[in-house]
N, C-alpha and C. Protein backbone atom coordinates (compact mmCIF):
# COMPACT_ATOMS: atom_id res chain seq x y z
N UNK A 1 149.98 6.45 161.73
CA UNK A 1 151.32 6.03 162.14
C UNK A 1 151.24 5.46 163.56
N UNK A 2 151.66 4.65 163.95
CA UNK A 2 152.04 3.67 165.03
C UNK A 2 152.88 4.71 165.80
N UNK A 3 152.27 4.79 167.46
CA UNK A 3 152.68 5.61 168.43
C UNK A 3 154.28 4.61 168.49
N UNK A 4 154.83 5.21 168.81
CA UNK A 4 156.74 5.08 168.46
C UNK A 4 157.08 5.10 170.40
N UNK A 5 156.38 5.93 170.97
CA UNK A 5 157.21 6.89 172.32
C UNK A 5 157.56 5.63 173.14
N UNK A 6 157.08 4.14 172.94
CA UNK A 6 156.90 3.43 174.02
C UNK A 6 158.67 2.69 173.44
N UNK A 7 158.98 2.81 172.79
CA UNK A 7 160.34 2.44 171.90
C UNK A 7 161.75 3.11 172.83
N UNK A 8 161.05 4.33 173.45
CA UNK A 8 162.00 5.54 174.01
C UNK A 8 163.06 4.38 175.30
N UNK A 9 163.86 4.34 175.35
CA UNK A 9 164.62 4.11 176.32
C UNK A 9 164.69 4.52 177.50
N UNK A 10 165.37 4.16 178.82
CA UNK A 10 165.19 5.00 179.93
C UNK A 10 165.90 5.91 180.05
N UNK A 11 165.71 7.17 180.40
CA UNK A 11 166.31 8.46 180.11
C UNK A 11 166.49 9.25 181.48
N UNK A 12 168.29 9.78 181.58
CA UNK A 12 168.07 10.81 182.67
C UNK A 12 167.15 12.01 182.76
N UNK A 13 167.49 12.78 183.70
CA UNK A 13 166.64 14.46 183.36
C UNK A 13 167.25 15.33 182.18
N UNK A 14 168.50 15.01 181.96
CA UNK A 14 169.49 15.53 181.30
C UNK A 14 169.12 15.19 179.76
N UNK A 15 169.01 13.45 179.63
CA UNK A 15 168.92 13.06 178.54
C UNK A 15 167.38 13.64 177.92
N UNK A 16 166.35 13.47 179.11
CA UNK A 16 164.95 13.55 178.55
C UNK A 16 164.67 15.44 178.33
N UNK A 17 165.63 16.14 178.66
CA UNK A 17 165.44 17.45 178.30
C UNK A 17 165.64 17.51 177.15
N UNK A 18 167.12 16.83 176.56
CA UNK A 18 167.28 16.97 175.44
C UNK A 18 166.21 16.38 173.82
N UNK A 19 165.90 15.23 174.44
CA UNK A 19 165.02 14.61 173.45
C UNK A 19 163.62 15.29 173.59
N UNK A 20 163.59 16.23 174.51
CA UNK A 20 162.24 16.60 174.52
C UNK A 20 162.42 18.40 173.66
N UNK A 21 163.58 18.34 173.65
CA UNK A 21 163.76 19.53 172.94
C UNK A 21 163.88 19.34 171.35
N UNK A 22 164.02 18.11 170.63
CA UNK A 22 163.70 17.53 169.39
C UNK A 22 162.38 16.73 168.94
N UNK A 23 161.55 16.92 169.98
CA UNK A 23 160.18 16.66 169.93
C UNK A 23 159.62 15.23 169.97
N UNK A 24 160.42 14.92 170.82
CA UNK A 24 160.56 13.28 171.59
C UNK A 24 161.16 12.78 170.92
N UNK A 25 161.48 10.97 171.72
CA UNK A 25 162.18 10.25 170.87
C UNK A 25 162.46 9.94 169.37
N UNK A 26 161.32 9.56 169.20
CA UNK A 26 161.02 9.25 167.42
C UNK A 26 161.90 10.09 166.51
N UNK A 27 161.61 11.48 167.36
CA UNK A 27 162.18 12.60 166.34
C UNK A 27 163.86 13.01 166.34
N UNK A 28 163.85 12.71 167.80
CA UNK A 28 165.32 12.66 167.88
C UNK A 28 166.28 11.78 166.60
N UNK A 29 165.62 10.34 167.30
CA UNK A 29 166.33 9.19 166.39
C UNK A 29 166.46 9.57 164.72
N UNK A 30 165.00 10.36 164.07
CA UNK A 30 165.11 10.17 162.81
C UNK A 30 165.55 11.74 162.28
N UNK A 31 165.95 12.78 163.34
CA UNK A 31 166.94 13.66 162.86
C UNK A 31 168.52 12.88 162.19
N UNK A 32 169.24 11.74 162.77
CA UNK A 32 169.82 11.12 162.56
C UNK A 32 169.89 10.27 161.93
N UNK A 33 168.72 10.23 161.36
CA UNK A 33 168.47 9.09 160.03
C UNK A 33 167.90 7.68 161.03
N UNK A 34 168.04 7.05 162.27
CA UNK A 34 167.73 6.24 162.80
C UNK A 34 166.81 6.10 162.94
N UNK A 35 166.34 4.56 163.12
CA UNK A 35 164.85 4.07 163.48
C UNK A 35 164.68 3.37 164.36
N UNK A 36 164.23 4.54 165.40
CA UNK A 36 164.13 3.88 167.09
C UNK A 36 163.51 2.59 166.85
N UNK A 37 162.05 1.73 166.04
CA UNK A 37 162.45 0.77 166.63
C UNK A 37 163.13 -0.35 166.33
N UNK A 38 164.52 -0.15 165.62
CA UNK A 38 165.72 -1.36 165.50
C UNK A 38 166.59 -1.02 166.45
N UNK A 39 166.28 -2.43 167.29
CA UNK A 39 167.55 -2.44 168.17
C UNK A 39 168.87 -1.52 168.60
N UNK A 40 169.98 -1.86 166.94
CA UNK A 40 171.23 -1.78 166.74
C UNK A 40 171.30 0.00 166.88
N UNK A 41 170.18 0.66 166.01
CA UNK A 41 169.65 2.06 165.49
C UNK A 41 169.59 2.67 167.04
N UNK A 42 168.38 2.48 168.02
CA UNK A 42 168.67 2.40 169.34
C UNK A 42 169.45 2.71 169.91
N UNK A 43 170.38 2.07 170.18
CA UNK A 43 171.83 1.87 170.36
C UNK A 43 172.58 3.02 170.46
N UNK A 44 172.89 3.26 168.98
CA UNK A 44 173.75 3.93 168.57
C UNK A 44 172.92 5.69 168.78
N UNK A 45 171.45 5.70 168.78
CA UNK A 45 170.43 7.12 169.15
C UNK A 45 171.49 7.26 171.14
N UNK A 46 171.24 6.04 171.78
CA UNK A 46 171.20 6.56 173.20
C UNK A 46 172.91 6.60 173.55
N UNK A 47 173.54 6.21 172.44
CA UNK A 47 175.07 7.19 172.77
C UNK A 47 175.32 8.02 172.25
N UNK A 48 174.43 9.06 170.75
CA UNK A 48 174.73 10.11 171.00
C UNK A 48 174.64 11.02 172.23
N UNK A 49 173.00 10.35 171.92
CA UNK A 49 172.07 11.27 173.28
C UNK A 49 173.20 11.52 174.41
N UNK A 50 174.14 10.49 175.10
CA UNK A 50 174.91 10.85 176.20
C UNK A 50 176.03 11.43 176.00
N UNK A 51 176.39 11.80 174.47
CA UNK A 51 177.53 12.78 173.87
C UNK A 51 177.27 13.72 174.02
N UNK A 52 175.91 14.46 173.80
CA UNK A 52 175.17 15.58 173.91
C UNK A 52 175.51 15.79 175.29
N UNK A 53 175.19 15.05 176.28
CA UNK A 53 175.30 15.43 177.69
C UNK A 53 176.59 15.49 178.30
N UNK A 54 177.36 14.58 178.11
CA UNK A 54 178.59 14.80 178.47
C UNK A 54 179.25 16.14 177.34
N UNK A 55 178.60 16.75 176.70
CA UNK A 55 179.29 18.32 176.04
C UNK A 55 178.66 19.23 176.66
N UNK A 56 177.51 18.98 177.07
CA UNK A 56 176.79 20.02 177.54
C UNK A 56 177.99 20.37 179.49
N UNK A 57 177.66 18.99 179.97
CA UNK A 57 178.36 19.08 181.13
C UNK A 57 179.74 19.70 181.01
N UNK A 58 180.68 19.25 179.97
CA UNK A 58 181.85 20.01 179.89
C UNK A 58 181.96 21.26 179.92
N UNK A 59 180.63 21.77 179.06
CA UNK A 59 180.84 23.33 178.10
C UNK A 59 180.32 24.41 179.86
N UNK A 60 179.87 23.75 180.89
CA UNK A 60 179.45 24.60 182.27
C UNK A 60 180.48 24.88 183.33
């Protein structure tokens, strides 16, 4: 399989805790059915990712 990680977007500390807690990007995206590398798929991975963070920030 074709290393994926270079696909990863730029990530806060916040964001890259989280994706590192789903066992990097790749894995993040395809918990969600997405495929980091399409564009649109992308996309729509790095606004959950900042849903996650903006809940996390609320829930403190």
């Amino acid at each position: 399989m074709a290393d994926l990680s270079t696909t990863e977007p730029p990530l806060s500390p916040a964001e890259r805790a989280i994706v590192k807690s789903y066992g990097g990007w790749t894995s993040f995206m395809q918990c969600f059915g997405l495929k980091p590398w399409e564009s649109d798929d992308a996309e729509e991975g790095k606004k959950i990712l900042e849903a996650f963070v903006r809940s996390d920030e609320n829930s403190e």
